[in-house]
PDB file of N, CA and C in Angstrom:
ATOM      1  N   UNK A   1      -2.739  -6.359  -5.558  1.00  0.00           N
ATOM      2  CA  UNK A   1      -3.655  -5.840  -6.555  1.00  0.00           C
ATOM      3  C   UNK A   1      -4.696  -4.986  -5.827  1.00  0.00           C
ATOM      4  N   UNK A   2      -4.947  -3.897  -6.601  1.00  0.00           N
ATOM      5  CA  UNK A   2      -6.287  -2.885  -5.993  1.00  0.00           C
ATOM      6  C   UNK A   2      -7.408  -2.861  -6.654  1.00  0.00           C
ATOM      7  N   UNK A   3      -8.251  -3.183  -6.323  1.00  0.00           N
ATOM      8  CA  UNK A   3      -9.399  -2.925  -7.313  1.00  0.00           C
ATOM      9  C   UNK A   3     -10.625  -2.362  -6.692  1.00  0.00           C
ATOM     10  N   UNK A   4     -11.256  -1.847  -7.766  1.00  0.00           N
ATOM     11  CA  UNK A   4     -12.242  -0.035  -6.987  1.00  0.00           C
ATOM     12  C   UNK A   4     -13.332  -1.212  -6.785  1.00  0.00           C
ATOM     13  N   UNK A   5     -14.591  -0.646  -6.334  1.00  0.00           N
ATOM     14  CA  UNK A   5     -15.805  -1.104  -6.176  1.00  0.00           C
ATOM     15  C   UNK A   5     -16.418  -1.590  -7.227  1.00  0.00           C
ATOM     16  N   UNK A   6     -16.651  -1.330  -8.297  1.00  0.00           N
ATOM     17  CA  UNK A   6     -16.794  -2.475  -9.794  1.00  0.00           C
ATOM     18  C   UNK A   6     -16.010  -3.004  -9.589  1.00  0.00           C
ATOM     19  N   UNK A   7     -15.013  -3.321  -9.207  1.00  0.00           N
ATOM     20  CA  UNK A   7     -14.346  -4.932  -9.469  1.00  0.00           C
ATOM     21  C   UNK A   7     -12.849  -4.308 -10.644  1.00  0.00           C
ATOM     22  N   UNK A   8     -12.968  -3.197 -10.932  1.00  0.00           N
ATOM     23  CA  UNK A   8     -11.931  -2.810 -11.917  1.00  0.00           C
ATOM     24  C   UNK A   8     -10.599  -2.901 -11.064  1.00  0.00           C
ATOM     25  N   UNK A   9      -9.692  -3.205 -11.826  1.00  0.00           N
ATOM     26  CA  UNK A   9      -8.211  -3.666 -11.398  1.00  0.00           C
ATOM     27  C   UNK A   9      -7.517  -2.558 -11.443  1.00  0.00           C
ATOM     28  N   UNK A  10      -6.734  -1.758 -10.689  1.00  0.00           N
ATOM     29  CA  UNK A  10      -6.251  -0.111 -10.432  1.00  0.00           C
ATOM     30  C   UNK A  10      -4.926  -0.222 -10.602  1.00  0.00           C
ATOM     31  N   UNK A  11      -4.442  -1.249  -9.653  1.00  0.00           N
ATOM     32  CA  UNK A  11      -2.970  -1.382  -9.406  1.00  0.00           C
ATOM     33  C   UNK A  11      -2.850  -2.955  -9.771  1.00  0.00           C
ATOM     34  N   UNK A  12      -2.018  -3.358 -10.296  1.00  0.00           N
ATOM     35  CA  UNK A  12      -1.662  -5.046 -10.495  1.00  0.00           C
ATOM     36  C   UNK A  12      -0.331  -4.835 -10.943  1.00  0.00           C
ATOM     37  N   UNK A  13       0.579  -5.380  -9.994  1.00  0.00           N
ATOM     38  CA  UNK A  13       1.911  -4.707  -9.710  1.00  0.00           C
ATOM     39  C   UNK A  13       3.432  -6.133  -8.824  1.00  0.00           C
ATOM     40  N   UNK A  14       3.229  -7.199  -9.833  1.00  0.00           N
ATOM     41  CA  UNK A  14       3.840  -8.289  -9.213  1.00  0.00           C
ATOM     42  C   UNK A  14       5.005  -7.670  -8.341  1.00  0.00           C
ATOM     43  N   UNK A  15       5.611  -7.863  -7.139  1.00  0.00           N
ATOM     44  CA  UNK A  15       6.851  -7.200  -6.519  1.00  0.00           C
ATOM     45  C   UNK A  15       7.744  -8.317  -6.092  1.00  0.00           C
ATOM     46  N   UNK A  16       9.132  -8.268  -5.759  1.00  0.00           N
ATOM     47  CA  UNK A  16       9.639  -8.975  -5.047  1.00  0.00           C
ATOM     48  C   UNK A  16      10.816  -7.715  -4.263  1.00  0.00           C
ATOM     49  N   UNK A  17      10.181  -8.013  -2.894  1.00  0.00           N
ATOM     50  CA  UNK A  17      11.017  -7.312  -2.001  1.00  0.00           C
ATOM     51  C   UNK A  17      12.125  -8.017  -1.279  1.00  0.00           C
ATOM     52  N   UNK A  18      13.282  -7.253  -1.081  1.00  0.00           N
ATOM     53  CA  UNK A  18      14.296  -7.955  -0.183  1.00  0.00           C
ATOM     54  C   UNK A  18      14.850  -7.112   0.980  1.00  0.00           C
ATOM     55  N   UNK A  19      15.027  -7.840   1.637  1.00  0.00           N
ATOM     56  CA  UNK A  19      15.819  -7.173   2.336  1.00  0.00           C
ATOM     57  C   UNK A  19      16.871  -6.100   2.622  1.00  0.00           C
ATOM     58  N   UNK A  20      17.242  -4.964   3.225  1.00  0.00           N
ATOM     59  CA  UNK A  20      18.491  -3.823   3.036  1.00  0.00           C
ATOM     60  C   UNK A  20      18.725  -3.654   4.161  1.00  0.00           C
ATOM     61  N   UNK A  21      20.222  -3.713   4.424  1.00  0.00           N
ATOM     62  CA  UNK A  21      20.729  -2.954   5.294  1.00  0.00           C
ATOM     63  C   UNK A  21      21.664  -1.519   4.905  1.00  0.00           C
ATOM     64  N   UNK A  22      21.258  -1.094   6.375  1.00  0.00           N
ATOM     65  CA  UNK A  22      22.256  -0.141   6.297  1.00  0.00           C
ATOM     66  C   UNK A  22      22.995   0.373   7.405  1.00  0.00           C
ATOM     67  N   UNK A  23      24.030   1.282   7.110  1.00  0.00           N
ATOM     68  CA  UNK A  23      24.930   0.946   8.985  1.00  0.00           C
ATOM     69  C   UNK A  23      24.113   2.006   9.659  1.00  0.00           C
ATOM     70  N   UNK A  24      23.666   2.936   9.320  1.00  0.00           N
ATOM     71  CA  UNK A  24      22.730   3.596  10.353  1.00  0.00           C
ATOM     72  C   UNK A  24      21.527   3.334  11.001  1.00  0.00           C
ATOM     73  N   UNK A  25      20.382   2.708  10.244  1.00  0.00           N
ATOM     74  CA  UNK A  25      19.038   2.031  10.616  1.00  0.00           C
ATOM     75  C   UNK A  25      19.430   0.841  10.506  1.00  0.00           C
ATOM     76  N   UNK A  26      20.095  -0.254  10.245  1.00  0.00           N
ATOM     77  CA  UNK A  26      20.360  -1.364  10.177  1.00  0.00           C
ATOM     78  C   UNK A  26      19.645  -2.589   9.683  1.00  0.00           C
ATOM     79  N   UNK A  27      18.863  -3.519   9.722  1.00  0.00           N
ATOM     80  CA  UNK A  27      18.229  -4.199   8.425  1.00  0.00           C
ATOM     81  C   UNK A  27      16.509  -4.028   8.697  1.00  0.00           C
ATOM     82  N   UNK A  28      16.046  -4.066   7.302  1.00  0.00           N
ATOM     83  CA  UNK A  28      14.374  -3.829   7.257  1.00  0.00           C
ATOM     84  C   UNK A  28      14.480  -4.407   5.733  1.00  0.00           C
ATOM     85  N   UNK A  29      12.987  -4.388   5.557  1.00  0.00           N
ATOM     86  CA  UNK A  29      12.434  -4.672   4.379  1.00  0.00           C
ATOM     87  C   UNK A  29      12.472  -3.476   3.325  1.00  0.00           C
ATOM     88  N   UNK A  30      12.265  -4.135   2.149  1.00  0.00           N
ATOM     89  CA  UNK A  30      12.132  -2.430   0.630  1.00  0.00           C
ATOM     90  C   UNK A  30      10.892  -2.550   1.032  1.00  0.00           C
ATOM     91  N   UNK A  31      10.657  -0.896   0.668  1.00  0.00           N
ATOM     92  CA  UNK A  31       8.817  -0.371   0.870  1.00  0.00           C
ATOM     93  C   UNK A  31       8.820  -0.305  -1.034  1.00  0.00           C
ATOM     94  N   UNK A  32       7.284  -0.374  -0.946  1.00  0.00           N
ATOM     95  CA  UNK A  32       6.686   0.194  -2.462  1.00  0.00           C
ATOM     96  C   UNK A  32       5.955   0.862  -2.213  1.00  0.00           C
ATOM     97  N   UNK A  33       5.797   2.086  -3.231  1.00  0.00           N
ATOM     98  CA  UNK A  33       5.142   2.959  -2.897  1.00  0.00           C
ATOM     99  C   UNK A  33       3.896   3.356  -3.871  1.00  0.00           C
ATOM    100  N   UNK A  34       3.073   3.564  -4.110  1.00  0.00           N
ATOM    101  CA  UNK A  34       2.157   3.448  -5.531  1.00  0.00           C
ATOM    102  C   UNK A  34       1.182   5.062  -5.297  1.00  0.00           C
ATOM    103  N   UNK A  35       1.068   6.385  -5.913  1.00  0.00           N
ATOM    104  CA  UNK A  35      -0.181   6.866  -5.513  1.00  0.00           C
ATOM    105  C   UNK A  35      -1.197   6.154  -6.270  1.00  0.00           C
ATOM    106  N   UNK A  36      -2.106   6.656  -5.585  1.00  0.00           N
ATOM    107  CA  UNK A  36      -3.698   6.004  -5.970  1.00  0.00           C
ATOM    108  C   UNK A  36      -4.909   7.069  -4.970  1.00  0.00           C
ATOM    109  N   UNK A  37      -5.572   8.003  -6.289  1.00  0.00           N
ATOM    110  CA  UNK A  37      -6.584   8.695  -5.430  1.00  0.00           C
ATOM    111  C   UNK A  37      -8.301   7.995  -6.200  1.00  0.00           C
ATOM    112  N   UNK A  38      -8.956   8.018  -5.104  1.00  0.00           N
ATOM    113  CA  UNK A  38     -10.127   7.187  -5.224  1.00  0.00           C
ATOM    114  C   UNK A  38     -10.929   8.502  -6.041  1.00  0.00           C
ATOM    115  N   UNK A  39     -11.671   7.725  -6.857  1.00  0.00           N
ATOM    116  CA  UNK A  39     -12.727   8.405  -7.680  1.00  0.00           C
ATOM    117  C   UNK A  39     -14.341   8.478  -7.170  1.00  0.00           C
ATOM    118  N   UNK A  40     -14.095   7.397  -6.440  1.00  0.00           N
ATOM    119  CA  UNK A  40     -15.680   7.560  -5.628  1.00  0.00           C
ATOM    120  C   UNK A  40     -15.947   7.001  -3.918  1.00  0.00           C
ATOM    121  N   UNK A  41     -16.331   7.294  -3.213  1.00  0.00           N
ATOM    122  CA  UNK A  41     -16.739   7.447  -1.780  1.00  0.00           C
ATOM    123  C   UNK A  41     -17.367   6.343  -1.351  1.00  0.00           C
ATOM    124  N   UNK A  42     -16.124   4.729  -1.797  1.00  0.00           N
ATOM    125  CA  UNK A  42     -16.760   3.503  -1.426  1.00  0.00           C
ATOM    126  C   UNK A  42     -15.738   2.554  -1.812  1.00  0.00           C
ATOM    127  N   UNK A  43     -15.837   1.253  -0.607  1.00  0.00           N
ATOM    128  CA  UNK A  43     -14.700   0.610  -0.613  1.00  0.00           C
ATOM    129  C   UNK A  43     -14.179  -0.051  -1.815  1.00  0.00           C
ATOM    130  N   UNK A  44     -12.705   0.244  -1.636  1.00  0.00           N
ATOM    131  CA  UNK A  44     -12.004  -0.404  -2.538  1.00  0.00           C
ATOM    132  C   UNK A  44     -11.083  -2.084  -1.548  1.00  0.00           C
ATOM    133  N   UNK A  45     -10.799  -2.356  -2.537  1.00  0.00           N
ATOM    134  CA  UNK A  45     -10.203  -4.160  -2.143  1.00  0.00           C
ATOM    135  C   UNK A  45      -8.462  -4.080  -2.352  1.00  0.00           C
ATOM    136  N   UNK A  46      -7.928  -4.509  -1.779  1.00  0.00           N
ATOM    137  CA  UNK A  46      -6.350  -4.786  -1.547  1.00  0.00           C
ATOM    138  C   UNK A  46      -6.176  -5.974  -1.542  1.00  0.00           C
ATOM    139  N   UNK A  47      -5.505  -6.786  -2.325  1.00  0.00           N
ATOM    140  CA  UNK A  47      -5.280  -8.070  -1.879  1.00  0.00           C
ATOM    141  C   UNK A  47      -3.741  -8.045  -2.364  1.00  0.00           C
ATOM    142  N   UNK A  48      -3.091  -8.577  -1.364  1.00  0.00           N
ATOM    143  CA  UNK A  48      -1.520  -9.183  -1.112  1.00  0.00           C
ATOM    144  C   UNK A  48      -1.785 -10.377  -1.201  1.00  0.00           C
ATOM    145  N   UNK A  49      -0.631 -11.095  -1.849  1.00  0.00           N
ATOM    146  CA  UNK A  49      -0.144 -12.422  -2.134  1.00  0.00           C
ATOM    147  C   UNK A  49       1.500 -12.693  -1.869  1.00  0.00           C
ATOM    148  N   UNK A  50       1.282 -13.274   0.026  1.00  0.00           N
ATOM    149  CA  UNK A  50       2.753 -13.626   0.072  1.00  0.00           C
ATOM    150  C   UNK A  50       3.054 -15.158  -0.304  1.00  0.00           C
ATOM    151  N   UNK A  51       4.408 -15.106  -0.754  1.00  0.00           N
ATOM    152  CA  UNK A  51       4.874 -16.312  -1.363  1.00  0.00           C
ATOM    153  C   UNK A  51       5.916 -16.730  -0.811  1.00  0.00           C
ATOM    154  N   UNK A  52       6.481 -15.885   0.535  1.00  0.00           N
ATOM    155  CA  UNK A  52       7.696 -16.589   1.443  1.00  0.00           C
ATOM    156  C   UNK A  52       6.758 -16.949   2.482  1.00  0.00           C
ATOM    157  N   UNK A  53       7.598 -18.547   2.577  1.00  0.00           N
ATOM    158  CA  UNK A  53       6.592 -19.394   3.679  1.00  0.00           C
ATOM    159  C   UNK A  53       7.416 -18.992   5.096  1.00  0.00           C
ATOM    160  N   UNK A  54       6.361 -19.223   5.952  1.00  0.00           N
ATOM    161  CA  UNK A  54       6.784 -19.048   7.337  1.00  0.00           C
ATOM    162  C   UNK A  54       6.995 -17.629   7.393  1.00  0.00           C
ATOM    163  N   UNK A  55       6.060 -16.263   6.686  1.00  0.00           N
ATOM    164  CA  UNK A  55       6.272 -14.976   6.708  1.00  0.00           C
ATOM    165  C   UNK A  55       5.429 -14.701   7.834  1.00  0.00           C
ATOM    166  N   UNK A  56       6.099 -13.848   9.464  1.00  0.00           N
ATOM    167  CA  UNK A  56       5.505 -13.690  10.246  1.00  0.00           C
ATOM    168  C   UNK A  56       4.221 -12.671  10.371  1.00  0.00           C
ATOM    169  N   UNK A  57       4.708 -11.821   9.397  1.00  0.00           N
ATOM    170  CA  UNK A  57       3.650 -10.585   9.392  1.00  0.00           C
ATOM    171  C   UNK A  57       3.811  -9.837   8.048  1.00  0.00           C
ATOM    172  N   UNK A  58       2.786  -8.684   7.314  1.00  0.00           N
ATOM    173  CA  UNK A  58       2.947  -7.971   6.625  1.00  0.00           C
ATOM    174  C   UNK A  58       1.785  -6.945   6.883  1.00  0.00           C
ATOM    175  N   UNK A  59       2.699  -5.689   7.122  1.00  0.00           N
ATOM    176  CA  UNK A  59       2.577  -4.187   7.681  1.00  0.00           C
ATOM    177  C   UNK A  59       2.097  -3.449   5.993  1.00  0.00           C
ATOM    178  N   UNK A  60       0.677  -2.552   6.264  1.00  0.00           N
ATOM    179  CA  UNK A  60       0.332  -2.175   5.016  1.00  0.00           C
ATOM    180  C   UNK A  60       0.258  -1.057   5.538  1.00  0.00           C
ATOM    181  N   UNK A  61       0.254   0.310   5.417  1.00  0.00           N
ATOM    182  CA  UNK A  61       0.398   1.508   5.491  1.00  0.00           C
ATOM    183  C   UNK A  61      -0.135   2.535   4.060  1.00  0.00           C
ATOM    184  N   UNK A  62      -1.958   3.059   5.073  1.00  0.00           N
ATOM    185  CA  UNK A  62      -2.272   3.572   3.991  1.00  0.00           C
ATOM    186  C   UNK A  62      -2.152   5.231   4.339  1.00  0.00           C
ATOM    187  N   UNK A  63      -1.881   5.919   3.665  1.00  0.00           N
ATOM    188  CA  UNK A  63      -1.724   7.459   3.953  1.00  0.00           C
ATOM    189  C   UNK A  63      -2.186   8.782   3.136  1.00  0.00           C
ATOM    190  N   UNK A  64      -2.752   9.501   3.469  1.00  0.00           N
ATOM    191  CA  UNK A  64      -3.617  10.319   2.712  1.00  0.00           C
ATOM    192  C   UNK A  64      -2.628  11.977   2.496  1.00  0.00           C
ATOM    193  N   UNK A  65      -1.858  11.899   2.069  1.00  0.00           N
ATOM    194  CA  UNK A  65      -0.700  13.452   2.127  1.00  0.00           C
ATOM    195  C   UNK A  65      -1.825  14.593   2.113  1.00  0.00           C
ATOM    196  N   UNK A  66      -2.945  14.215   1.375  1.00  0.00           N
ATOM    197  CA  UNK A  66      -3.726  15.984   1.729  1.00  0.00           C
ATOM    198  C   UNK A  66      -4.481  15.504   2.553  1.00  0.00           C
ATOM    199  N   UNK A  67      -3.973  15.006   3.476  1.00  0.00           N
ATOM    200  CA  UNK A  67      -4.688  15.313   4.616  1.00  0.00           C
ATOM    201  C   UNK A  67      -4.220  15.764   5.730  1.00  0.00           C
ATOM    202  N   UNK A  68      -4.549  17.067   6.089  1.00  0.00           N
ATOM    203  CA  UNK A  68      -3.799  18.162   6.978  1.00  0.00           C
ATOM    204  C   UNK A  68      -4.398  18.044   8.692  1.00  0.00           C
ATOM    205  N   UNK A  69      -4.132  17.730   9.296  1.00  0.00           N
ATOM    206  CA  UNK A  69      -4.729  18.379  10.786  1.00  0.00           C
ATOM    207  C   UNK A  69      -5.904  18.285  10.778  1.00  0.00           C
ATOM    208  N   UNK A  70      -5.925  16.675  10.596  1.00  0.00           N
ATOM    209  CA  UNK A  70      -7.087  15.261  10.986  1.00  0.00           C
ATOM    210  C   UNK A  70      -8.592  15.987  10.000  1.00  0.00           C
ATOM    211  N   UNK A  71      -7.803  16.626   8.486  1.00  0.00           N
ATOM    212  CA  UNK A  71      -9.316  17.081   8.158  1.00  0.00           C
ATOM    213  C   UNK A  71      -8.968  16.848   6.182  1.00  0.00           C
ATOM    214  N   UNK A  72      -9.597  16.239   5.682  1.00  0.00           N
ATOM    215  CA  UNK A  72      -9.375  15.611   4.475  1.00  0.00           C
ATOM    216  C   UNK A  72      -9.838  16.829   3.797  1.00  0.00           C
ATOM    217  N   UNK A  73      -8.708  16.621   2.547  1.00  0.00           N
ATOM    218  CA  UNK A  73      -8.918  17.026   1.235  1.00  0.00           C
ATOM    219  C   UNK A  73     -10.954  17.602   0.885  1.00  0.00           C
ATOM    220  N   UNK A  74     -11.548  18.508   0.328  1.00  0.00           N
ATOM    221  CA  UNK A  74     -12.498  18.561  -0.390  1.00  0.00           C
ATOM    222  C   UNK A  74     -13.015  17.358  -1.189  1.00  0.00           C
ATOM    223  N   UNK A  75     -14.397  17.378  -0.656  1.00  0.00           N
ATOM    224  CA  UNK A  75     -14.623  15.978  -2.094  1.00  0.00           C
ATOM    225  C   UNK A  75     -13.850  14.897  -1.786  1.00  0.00           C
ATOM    226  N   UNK A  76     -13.517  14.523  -0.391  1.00  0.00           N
ATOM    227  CA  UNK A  76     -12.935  13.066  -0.128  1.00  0.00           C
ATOM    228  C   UNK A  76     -13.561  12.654   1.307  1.00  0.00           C
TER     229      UNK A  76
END
């Protein structure tokens, strides 16, 4: 779930990921992918809820596409 700085809920998005292989890259996890552009210039909250026990790690990957040659978008 994402929620902006009021506390408003952005993304709430139950998932269940599994596992894929394939014969070229061979096995990994499904990605999800969500856009989400911020409306104002202050932290927002992420919270994950894993539910497989004994899960060693979970890799979050945040990425900004307009952002060109380490210099952000206008107004971000």
């Amino acid at each position: 779930m994402l929620t902006s700085p009021a506390g408003e809920v952005l993304v709430d998005q139950p998932l269940v990921l599994q596992p894929e292989c394939t014969r070229s890259a061979g096995c990994g996890w499904q990605d999800w992918t969500t856009p989400f552009t911020p409306t104002t210039a202050a932290p927002y909250t992420l919270f994950v809820t894993v539910l497989t026990v004994e899960t060693p790690a979970v890799h979050i990957r945040v990425a900004d596409p307009q952002k060109t040659d380490g210099v952000r978008a206008p107004g971000f």
